[in-house]
PDB file of N, CA and C in Angstrom:
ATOM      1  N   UNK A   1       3.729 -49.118  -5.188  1.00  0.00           N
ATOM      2  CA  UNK A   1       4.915 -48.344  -4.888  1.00  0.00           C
ATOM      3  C   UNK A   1       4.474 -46.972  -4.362  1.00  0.00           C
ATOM      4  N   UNK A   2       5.208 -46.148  -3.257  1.00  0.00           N
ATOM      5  CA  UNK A   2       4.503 -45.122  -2.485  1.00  0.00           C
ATOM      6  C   UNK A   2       4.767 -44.022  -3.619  1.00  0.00           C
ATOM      7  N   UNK A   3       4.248 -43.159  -3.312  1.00  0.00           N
ATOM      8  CA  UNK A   3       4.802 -42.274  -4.368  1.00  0.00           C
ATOM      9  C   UNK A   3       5.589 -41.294  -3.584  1.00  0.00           C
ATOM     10  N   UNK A   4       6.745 -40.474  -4.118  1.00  0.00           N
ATOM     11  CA  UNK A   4       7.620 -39.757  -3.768  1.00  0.00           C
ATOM     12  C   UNK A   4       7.188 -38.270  -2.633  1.00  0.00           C
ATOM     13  N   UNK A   5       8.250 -38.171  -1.460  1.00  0.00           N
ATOM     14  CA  UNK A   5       7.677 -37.329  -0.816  1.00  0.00           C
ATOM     15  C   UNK A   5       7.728 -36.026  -1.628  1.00  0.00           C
ATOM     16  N   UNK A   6       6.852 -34.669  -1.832  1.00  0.00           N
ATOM     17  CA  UNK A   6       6.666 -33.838  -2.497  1.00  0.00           C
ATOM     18  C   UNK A   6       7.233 -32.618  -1.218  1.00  0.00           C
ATOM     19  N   UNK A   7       8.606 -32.139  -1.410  1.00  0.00           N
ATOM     20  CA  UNK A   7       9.316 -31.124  -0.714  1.00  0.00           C
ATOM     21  C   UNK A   7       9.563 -29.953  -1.349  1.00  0.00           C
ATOM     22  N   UNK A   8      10.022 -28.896  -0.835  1.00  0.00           N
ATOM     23  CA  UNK A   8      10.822 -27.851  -1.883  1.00  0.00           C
ATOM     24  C   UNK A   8      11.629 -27.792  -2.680  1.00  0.00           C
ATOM     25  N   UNK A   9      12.490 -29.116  -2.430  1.00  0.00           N
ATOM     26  CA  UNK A   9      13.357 -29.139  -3.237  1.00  0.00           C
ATOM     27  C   UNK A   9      13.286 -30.660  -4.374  1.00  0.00           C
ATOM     28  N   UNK A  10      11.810 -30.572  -4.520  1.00  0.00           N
ATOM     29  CA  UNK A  10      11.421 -31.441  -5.118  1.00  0.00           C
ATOM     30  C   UNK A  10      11.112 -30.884  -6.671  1.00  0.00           C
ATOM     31  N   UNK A  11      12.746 -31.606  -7.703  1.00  0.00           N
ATOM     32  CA  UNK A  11      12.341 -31.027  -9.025  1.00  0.00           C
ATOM     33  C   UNK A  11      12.665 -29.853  -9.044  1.00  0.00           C
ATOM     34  N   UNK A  12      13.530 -29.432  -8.280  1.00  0.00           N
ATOM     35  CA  UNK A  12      14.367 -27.827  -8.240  1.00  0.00           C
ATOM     36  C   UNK A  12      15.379 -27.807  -8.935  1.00  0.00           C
ATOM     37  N   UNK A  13      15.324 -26.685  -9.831  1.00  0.00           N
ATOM     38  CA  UNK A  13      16.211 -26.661 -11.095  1.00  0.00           C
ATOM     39  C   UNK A  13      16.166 -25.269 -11.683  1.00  0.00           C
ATOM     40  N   UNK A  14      17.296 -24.881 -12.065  1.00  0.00           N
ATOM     41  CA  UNK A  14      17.370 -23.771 -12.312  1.00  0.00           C
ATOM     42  C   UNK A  14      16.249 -22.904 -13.832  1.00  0.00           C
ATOM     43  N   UNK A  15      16.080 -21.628 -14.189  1.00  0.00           N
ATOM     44  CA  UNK A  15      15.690 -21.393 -15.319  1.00  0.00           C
ATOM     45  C   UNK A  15      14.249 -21.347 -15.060  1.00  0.00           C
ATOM     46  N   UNK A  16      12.869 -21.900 -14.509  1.00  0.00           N
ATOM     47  CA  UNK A  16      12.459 -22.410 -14.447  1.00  0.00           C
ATOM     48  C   UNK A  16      11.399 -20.736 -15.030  1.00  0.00           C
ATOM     49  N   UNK A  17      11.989 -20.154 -14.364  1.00  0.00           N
ATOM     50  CA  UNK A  17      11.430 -18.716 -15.345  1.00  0.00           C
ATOM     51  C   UNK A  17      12.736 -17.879 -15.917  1.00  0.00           C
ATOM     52  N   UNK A  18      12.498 -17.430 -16.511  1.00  0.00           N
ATOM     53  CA  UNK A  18      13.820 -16.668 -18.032  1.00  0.00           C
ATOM     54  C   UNK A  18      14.149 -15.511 -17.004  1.00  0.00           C
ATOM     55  N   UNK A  19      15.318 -14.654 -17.372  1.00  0.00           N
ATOM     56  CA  UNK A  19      16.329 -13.654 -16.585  1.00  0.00           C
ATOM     57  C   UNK A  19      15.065 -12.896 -16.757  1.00  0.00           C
ATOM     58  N   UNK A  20      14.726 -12.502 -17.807  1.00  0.00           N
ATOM     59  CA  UNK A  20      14.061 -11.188 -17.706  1.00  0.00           C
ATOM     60  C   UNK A  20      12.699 -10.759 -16.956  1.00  0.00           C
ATOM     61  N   UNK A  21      12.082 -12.035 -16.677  1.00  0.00           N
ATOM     62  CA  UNK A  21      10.827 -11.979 -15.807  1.00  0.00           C
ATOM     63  C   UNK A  21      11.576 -11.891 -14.234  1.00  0.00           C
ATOM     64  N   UNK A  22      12.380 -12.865 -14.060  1.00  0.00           N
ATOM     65  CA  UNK A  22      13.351 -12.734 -13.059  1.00  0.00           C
ATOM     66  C   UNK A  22      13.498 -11.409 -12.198  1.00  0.00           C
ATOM     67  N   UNK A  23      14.595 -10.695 -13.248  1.00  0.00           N
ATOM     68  CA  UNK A  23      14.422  -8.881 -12.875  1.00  0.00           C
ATOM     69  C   UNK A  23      13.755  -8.307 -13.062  1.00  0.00           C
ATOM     70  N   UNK A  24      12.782  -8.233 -13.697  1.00  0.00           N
ATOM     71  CA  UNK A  24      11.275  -7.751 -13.652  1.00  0.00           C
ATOM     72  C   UNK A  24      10.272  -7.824 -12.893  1.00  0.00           C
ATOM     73  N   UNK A  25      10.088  -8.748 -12.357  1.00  0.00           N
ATOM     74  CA  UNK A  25       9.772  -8.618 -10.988  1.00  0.00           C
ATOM     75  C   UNK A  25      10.509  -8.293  -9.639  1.00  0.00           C
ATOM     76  N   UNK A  26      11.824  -8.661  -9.507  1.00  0.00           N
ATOM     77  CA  UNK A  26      12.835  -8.247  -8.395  1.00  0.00           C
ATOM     78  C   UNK A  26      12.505  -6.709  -8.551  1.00  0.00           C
ATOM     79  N   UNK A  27      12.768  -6.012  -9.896  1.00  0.00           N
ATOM     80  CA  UNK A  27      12.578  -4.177  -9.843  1.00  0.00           C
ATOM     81  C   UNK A  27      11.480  -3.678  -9.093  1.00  0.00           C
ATOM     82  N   UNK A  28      10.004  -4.731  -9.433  1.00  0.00           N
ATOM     83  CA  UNK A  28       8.347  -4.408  -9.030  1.00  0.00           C
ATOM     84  C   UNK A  28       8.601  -4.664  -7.278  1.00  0.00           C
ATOM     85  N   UNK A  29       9.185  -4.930  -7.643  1.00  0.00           N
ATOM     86  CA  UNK A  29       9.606  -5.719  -5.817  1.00  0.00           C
ATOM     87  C   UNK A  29      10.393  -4.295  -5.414  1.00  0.00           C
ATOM     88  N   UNK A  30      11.275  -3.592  -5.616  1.00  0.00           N
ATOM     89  CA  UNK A  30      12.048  -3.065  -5.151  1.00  0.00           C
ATOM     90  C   UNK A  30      10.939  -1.326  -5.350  1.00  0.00           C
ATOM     91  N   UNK A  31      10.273  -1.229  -5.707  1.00  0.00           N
ATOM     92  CA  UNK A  31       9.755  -0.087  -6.824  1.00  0.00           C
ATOM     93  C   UNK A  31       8.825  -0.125  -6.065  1.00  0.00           C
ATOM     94  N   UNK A  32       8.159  -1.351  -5.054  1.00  0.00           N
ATOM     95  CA  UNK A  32       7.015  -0.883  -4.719  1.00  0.00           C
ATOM     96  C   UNK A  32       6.849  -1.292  -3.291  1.00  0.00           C
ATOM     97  N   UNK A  33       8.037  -1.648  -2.676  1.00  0.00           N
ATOM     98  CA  UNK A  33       8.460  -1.603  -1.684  1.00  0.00           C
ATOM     99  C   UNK A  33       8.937   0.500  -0.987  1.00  0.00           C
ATOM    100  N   UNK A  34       9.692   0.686  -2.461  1.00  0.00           N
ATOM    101  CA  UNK A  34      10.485   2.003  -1.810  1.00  0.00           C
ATOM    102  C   UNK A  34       9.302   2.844  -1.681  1.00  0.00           C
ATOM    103  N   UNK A  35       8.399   3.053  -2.777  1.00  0.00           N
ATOM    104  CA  UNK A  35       7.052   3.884  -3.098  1.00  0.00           C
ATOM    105  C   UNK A  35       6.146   3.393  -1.448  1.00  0.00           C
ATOM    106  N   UNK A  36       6.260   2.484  -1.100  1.00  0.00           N
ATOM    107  CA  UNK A  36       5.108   1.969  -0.161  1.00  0.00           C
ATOM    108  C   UNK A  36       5.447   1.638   1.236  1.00  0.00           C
ATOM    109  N   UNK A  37       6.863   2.328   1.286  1.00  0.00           N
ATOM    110  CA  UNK A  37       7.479   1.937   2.787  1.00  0.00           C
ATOM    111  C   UNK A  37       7.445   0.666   3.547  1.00  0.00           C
ATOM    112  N   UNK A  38       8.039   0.035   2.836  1.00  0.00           N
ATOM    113  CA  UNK A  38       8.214  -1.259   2.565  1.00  0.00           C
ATOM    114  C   UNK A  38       7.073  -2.477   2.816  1.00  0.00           C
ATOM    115  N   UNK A  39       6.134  -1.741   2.090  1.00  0.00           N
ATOM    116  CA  UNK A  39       4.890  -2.742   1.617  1.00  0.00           C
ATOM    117  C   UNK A  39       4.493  -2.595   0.543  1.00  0.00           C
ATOM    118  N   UNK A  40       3.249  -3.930   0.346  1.00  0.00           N
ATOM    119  CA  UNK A  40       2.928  -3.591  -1.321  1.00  0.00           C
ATOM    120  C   UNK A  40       1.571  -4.321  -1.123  1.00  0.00           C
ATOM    121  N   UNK A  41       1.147  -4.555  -2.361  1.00  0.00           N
ATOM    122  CA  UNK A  41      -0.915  -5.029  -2.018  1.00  0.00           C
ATOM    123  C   UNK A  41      -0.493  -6.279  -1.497  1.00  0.00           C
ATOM    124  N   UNK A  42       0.885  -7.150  -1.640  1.00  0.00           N
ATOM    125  CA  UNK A  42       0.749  -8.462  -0.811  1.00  0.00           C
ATOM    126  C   UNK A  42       1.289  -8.727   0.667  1.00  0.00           C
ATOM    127  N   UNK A  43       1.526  -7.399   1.074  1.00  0.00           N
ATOM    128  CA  UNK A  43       1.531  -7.405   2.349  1.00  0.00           C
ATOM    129  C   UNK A  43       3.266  -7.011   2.487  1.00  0.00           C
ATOM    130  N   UNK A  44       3.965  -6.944   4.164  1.00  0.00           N
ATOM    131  CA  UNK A  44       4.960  -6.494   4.412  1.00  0.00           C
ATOM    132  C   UNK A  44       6.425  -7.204   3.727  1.00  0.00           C
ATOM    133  N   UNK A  45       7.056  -6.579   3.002  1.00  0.00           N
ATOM    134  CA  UNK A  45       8.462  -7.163   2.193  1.00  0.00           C
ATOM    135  C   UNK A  45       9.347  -7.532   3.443  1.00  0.00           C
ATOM    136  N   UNK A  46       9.468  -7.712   4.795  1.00  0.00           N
ATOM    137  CA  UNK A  46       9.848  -8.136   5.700  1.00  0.00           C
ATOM    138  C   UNK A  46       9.124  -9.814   5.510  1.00  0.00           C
ATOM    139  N   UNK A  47       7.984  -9.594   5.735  1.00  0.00           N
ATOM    140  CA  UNK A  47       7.431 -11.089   5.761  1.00  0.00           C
ATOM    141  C   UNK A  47       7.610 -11.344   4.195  1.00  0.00           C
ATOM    142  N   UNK A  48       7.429 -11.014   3.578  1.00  0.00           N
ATOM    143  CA  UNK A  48       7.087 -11.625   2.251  1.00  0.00           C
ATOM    144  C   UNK A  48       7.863 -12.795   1.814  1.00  0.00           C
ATOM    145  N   UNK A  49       7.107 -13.888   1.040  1.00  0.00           N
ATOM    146  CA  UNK A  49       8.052 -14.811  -0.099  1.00  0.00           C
ATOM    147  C   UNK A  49       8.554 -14.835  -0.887  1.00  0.00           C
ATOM    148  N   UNK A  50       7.696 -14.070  -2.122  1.00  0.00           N
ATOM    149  CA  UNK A  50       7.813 -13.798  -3.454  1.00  0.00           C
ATOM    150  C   UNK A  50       9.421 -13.503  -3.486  1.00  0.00           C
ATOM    151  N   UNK A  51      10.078 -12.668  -2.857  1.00  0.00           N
ATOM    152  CA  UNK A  51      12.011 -12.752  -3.050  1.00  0.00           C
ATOM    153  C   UNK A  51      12.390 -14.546  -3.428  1.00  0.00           C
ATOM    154  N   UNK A  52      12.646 -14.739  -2.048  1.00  0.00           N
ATOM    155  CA  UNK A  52      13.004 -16.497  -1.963  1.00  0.00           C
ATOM    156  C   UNK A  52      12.087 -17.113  -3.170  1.00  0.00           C
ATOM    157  N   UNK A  53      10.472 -16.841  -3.448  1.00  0.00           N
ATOM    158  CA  UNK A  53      10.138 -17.987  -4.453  1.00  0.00           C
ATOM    159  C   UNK A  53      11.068 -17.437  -5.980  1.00  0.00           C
ATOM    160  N   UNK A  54      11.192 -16.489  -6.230  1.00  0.00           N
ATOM    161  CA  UNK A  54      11.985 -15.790  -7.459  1.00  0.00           C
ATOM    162  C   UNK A  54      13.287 -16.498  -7.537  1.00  0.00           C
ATOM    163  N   UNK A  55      13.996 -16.040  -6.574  1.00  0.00           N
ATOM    164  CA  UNK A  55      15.574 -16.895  -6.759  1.00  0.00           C
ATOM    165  C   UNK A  55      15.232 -18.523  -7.034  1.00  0.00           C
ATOM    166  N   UNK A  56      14.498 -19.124  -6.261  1.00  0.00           N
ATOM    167  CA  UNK A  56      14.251 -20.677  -6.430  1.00  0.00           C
ATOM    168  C   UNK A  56      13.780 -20.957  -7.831  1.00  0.00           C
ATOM    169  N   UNK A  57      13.040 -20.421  -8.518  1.00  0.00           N
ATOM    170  CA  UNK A  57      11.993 -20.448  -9.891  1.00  0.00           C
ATOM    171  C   UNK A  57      13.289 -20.096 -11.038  1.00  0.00           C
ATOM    172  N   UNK A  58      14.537 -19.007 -10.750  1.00  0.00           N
ATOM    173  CA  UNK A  58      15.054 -18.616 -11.640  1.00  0.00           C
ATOM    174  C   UNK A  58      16.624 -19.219 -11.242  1.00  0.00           C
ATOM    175  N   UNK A  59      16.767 -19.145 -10.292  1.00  0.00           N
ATOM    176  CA  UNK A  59      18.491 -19.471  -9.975  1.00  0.00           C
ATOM    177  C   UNK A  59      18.584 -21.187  -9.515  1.00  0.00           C
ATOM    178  N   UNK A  60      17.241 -21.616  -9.368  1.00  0.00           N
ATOM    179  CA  UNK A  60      17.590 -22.913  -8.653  1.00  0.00           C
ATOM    180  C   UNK A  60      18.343 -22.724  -7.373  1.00  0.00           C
ATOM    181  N   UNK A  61      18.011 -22.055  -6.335  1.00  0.00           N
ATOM    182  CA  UNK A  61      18.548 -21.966  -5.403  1.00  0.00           C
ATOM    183  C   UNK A  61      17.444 -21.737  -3.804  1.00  0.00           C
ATOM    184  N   UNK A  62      17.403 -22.875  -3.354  1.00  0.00           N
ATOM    185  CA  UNK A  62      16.288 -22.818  -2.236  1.00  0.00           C
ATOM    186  C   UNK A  62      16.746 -22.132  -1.044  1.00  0.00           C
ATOM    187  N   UNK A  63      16.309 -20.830  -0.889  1.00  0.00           N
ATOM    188  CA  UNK A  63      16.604 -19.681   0.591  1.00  0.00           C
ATOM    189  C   UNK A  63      15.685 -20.533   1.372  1.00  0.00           C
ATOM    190  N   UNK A  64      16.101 -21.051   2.649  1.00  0.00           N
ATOM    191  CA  UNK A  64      15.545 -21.151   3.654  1.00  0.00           C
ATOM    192  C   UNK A  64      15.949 -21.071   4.510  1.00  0.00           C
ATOM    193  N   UNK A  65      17.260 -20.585   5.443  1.00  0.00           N
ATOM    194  CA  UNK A  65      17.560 -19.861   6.482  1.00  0.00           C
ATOM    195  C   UNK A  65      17.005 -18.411   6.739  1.00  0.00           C
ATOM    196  N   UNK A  66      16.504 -18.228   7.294  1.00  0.00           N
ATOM    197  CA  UNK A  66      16.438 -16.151   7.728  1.00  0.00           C
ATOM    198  C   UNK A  66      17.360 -15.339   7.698  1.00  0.00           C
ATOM    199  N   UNK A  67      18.463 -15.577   7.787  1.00  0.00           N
ATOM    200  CA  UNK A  67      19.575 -14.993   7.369  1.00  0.00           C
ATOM    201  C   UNK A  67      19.944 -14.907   5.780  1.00  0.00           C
ATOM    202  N   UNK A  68      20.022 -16.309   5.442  1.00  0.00           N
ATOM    203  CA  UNK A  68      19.741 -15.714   3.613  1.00  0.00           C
ATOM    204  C   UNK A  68      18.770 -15.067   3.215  1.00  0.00           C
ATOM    205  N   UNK A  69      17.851 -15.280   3.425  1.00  0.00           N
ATOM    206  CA  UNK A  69      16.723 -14.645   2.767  1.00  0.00           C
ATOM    207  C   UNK A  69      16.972 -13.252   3.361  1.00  0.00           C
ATOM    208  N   UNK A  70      17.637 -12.660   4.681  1.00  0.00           N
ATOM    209  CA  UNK A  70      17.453 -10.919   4.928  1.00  0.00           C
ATOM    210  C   UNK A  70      18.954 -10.375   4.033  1.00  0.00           C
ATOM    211  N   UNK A  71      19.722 -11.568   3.862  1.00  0.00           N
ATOM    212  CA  UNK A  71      21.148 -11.324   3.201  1.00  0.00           C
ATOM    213  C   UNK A  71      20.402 -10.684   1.304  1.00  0.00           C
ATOM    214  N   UNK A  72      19.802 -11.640   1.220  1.00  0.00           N
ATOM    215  CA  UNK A  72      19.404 -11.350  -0.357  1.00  0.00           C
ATOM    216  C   UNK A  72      17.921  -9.948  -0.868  1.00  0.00           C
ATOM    217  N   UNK A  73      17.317  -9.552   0.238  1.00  0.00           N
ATOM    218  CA  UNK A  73      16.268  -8.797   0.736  1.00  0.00           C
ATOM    219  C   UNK A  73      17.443  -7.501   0.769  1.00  0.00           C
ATOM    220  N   UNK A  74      18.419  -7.604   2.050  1.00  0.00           N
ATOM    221  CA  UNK A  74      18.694  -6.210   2.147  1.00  0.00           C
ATOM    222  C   UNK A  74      19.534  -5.997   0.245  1.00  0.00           C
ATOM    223  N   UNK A  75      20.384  -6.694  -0.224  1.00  0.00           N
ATOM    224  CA  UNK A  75      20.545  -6.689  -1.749  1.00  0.00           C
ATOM    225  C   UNK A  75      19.983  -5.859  -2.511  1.00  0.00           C
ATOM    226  N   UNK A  76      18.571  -6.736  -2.660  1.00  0.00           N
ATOM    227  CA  UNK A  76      17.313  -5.738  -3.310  1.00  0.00           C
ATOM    228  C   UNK A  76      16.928  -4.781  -3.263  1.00  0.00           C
ATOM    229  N   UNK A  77      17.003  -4.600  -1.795  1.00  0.00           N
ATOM    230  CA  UNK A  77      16.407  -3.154  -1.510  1.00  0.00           C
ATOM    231  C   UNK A  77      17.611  -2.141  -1.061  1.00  0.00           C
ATOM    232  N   UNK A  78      18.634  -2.332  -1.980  1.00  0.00           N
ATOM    233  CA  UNK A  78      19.535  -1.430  -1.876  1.00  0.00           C
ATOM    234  C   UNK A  78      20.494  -1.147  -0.912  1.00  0.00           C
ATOM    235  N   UNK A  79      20.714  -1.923   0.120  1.00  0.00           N
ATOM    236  CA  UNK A  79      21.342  -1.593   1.217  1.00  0.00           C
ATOM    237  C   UNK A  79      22.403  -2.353   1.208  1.00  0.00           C
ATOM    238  N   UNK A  80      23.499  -3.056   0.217  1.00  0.00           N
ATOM    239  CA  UNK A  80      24.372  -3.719   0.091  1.00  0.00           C
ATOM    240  C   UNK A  80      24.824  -3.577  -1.471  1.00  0.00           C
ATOM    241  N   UNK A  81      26.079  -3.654  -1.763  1.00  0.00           N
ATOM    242  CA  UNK A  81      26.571  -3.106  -3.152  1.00  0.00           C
ATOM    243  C   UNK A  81      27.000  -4.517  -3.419  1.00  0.00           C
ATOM    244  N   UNK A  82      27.393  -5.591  -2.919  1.00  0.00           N
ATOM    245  CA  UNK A  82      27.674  -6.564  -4.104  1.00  0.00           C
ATOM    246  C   UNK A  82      26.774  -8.175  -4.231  1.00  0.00           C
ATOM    247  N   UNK A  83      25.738  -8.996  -4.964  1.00  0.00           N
ATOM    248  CA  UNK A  83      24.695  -9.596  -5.129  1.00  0.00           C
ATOM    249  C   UNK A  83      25.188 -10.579  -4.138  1.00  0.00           C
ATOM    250  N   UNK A  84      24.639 -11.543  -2.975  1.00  0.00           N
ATOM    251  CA  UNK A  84      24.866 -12.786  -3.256  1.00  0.00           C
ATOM    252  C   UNK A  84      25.055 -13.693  -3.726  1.00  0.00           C
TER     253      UNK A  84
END
């Protein structure tokens, strides 16, 4: 029997890390973006993943349009008052 194709949305489920690591890193994200003009030691928060892998790991929710992911980015970084 083949074994199952292995995708992103393979076994995607919410929780997968607890609220508080969740916003704890979204803040490190936001904290060291503003401090670093919008970079950090892993490179430009324009390119970056770590947003999209966070929501997926904690909300169960797979960003993969460019538009969500700059919808939930500008969020973070302050430039919009209510969450996606």
């Amino acid at each position: 029997m083949p074994a199952k194709k292995l995708t992103c949305k393979t076994g995607l489920k919410k929780n997968v890390i607890k609220k508080d690591v969740f916003e704890r890193e979204l803040a490190l994200c936001k904290k060291l973006s503003k401090e670093n003009g919008g970079k950090c030691g892993w490179g430009t928060c324009s390119k970056c993943g770590v947003v999209p892998l966070l929501y997926k790991l904690h909300k169960g929710i797979l960003l993969e349009k460019p538009a969500e992911i700059k919808k939930v980015k500008k969020f973070l970084y302050g430039h919009k008052k209510n969450q996606p």
